[in-house]
Structures are given as structure tokens and as C-alpha cells.
N, C-alpha and C. Protein backbone atom coordinates (compact mmCIF):
# COMPACT_ATOMS: atom_id res chain seq x y z
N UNK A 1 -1.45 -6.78 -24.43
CA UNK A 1 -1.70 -6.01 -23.21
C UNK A 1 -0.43 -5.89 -22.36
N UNK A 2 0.47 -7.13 -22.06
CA UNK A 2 1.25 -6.80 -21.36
C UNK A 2 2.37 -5.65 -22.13
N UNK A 3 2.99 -6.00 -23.37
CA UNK A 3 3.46 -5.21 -24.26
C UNK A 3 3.18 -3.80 -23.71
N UNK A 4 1.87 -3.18 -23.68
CA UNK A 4 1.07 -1.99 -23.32
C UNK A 4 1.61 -1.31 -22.04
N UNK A 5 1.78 -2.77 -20.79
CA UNK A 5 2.21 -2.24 -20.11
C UNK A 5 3.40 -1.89 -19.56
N UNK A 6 4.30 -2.41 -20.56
CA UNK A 6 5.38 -2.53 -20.12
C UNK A 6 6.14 -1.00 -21.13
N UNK A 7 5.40 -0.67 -21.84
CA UNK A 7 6.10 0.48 -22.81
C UNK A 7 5.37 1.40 -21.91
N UNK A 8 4.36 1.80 -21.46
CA UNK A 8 3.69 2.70 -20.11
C UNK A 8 4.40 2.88 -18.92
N UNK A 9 4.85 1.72 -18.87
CA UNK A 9 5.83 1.88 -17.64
C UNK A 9 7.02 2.72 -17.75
N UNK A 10 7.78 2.31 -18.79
CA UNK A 10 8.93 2.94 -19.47
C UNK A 10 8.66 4.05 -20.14
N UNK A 11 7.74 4.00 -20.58
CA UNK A 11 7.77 5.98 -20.33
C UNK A 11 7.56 6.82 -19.59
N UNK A 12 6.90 6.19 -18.27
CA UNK A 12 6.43 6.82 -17.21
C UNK A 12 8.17 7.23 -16.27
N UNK A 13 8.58 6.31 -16.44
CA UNK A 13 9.99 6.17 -15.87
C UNK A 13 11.04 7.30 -16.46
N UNK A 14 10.47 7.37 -18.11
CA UNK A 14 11.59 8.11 -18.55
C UNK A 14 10.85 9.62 -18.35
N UNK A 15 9.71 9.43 -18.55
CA UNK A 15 9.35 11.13 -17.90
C UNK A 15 9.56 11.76 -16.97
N UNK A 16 9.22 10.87 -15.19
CA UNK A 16 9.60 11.20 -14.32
C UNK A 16 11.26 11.58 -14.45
N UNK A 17 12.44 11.12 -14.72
CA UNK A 17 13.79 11.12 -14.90
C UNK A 17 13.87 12.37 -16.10
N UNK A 18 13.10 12.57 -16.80
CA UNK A 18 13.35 14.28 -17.14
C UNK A 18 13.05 15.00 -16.37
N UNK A 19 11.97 14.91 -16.05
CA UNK A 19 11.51 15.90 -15.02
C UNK A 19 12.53 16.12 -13.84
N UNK A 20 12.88 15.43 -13.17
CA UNK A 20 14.01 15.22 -12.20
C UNK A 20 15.38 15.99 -12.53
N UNK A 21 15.57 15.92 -14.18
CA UNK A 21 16.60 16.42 -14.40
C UNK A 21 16.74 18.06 -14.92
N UNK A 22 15.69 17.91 -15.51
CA UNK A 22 15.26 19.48 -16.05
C UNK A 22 13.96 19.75 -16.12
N UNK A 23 12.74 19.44 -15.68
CA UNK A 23 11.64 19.39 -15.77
C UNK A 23 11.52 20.51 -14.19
N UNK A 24 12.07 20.34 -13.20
CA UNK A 24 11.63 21.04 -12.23
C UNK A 24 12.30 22.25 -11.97
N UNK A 25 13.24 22.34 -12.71
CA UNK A 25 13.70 24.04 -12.80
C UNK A 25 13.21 25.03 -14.24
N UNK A 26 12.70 23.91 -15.36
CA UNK A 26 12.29 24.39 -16.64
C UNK A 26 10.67 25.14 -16.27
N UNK A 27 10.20 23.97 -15.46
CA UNK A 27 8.56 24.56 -15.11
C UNK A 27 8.51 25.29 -13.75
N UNK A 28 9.87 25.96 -13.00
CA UNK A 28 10.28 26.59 -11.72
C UNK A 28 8.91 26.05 -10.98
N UNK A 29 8.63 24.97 -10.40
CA UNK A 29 8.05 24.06 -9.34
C UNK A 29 8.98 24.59 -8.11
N UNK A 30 7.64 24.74 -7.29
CA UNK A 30 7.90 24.94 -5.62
C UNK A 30 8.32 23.31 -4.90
N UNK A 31 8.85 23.65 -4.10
CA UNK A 31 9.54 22.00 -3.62
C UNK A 31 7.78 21.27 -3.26
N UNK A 32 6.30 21.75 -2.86
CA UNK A 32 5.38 21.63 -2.69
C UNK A 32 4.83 20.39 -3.97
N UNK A 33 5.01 21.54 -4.89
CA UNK A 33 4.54 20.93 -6.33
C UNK A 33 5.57 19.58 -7.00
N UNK A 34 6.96 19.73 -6.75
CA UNK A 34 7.73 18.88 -7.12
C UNK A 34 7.51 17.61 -6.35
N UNK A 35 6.70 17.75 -4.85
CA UNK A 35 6.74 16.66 -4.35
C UNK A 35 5.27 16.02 -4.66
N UNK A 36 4.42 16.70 -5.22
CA UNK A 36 2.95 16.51 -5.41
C UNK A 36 3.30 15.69 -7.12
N UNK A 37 4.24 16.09 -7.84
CA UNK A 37 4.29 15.65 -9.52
C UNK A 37 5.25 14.75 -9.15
N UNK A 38 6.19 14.17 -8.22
CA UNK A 38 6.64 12.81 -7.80
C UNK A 38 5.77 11.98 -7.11
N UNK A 39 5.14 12.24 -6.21
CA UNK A 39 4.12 11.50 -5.87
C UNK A 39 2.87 10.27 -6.38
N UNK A 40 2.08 11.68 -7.88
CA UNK A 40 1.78 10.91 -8.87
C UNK A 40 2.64 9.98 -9.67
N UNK A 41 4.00 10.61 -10.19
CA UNK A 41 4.69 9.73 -10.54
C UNK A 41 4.35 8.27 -10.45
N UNK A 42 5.24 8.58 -9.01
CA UNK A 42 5.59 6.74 -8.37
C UNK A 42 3.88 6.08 -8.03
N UNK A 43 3.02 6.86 -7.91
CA UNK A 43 1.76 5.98 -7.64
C UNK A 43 1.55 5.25 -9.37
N UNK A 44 1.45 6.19 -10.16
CA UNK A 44 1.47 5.27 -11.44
C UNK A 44 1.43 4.14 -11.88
N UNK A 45 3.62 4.43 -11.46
CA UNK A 45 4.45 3.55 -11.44
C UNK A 45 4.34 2.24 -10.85
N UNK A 46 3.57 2.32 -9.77
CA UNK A 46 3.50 1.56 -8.61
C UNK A 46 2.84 0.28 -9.28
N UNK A 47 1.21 1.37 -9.75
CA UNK A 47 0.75 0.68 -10.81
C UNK A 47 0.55 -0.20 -11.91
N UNK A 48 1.38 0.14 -12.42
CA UNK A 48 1.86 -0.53 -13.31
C UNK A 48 2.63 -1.74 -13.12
N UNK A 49 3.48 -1.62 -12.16
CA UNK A 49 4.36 -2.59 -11.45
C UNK A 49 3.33 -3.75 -10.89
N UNK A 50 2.33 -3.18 -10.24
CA UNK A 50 1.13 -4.40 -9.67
C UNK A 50 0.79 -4.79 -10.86
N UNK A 51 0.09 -4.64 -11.58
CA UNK A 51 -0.02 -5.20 -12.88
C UNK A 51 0.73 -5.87 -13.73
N UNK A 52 2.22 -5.43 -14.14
CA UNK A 52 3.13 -6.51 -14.53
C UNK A 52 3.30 -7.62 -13.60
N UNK A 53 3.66 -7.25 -12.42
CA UNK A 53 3.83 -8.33 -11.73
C UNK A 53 5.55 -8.57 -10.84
N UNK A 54 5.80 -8.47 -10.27
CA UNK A 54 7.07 -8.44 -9.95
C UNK A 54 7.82 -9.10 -10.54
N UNK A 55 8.05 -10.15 -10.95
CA UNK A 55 8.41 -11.25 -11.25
C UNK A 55 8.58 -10.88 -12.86
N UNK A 56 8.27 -9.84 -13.51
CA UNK A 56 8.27 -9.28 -15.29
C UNK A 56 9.28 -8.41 -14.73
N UNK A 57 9.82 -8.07 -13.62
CA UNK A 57 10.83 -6.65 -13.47
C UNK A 57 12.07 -7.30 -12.36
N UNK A 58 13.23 -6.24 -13.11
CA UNK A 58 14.26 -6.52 -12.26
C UNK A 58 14.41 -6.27 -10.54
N UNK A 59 15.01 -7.52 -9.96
CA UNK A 59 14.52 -7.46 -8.19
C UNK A 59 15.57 -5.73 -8.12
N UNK A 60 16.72 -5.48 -8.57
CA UNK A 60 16.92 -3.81 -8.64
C UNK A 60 16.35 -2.99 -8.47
N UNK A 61 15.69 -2.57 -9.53
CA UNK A 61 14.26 -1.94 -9.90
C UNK A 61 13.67 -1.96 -9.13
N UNK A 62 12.93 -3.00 -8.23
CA UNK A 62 12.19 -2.99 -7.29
C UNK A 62 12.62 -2.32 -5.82
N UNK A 63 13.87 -3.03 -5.69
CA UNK A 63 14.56 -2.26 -4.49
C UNK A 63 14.14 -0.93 -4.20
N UNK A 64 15.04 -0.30 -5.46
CA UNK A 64 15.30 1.63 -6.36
C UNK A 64 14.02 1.96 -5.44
N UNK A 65 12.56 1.36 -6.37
CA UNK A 65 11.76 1.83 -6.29
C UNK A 65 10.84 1.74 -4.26
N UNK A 66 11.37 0.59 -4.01
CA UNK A 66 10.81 0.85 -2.31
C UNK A 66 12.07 1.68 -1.23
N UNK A 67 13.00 2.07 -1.70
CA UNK A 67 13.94 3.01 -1.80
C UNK A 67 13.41 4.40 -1.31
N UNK A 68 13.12 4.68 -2.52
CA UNK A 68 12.62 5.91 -3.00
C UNK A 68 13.56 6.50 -3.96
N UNK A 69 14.78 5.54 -4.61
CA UNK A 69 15.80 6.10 -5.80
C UNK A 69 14.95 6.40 -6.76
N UNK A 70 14.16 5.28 -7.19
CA UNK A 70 13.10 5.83 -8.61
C UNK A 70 12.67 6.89 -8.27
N UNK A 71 12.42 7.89 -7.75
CA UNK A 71 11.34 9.11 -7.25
C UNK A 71 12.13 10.13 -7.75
N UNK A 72 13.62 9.88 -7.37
CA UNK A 72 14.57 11.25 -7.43
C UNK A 72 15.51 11.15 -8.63
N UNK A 73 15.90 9.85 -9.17
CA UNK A 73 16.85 9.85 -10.39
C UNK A 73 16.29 10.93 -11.25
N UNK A 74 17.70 11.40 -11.62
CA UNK A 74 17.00 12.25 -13.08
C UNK A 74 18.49 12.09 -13.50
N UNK A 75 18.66 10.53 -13.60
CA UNK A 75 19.89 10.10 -15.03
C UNK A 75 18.99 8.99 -15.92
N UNK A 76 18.06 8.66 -15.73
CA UNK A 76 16.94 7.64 -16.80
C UNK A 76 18.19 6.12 -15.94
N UNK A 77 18.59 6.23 -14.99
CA UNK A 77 19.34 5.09 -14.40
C UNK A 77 18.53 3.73 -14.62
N UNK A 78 16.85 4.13 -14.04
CA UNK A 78 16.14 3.07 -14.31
C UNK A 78 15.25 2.48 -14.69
N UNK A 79 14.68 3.89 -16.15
CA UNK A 79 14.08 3.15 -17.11
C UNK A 79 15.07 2.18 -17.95
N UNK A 80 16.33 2.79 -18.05
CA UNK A 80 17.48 1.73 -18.76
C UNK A 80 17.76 0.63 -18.41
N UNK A 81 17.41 0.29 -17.47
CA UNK A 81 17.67 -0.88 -16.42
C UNK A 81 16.56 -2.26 -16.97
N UNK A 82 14.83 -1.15 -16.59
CA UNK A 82 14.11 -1.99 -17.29
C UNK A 82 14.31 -2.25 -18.18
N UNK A 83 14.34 -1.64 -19.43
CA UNK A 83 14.14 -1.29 -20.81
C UNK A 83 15.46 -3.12 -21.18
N UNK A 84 16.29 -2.63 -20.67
CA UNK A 84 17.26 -4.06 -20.88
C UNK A 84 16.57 -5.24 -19.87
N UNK A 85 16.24 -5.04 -19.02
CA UNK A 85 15.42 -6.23 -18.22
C UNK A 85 14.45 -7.25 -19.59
N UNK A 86 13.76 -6.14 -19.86
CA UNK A 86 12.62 -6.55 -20.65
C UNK A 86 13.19 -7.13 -22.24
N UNK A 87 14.35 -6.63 -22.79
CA UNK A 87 15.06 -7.05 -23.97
C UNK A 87 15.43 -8.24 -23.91
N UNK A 88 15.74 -8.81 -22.75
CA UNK A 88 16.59 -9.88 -22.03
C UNK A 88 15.54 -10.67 -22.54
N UNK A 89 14.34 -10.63 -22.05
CA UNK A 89 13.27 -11.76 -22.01
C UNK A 89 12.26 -11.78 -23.21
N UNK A 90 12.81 -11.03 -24.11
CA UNK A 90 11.99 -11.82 -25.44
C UNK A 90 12.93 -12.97 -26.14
């Protein structure tokens, strides 16, 4: 299960970060809609994050994300971040 959630997370991360990068001029989104498909995003995300647990994710990551950097990256800055967070600890 955690496995589950931790590859959910990281794709959720790497989707939002396409989207960010080419996702919102590919699907020409009104700044309305771009802020309505970030929104869901990070609630997800958020999600998921309550469920892992803070303490399974980098204190970075967490920052990014009460930030609001996770919302707007569109370089995959910090699914890569996790993705090595989580390599670290098997």
C-alpha cells in the first residue's frame, strides 16, 4: 500500500509538471481553467502527502509544496526530488 502511494504521488507530480510545461498551452486553458486543473492537482497531492505521512517525504518538498512552488514547476524539479528521497530509503 504504501509502495501504491508513493508511485501515485509521483505521478501525480510528474503530470502536474507537464502540464505546467506544455500541457496548458497544448490544451489552450484559460488562466480560469489552469487555475481550476492546479488546484485539483495540489489537493490530490496534498492527499497523498497526508497519507504518506510527512516524515516518508523530503522537509524540501514540503516547503515547495506550502510555497506554492509545487503548483507552478513545470521542470519535474520535484517529482525528482521525491523520486530520489524515496530511493534513498529502501
Amino acid at each position: 500500500m504504501l509502495f501504491d502511494r508513493k508511485h501515485q504521488l509521483c505521478r501525480k507530480l510528474d503530470s502536474l509538471a507537464m502540464y505546467n510545461d506544455k500541457g496548458i498551452d497544448w490544451r489552450r486553458d484559460s488562466p480560469d481553467q489552469t487555475q481550476a486543473h492546479r488546484t485539483a492537482a495540489i489537493s490530490e497531492i496534498r492527499e497523498l502527502v497526508h497519507k504518506l505521512g510527512p516524515d516518508e517525504l523530503p522537509s524540501g518538498f514540503l516547503e515547495a509544496l506550502e510555497s506554492g512552488a509545487v503548483e507552478t514547476d513545470g521542470s519535474g524539479t520535484f517529482v525528482e526530488q521525491v523520486k530520489a528521497h524515496f530511493r534513498q530509503l529502501r
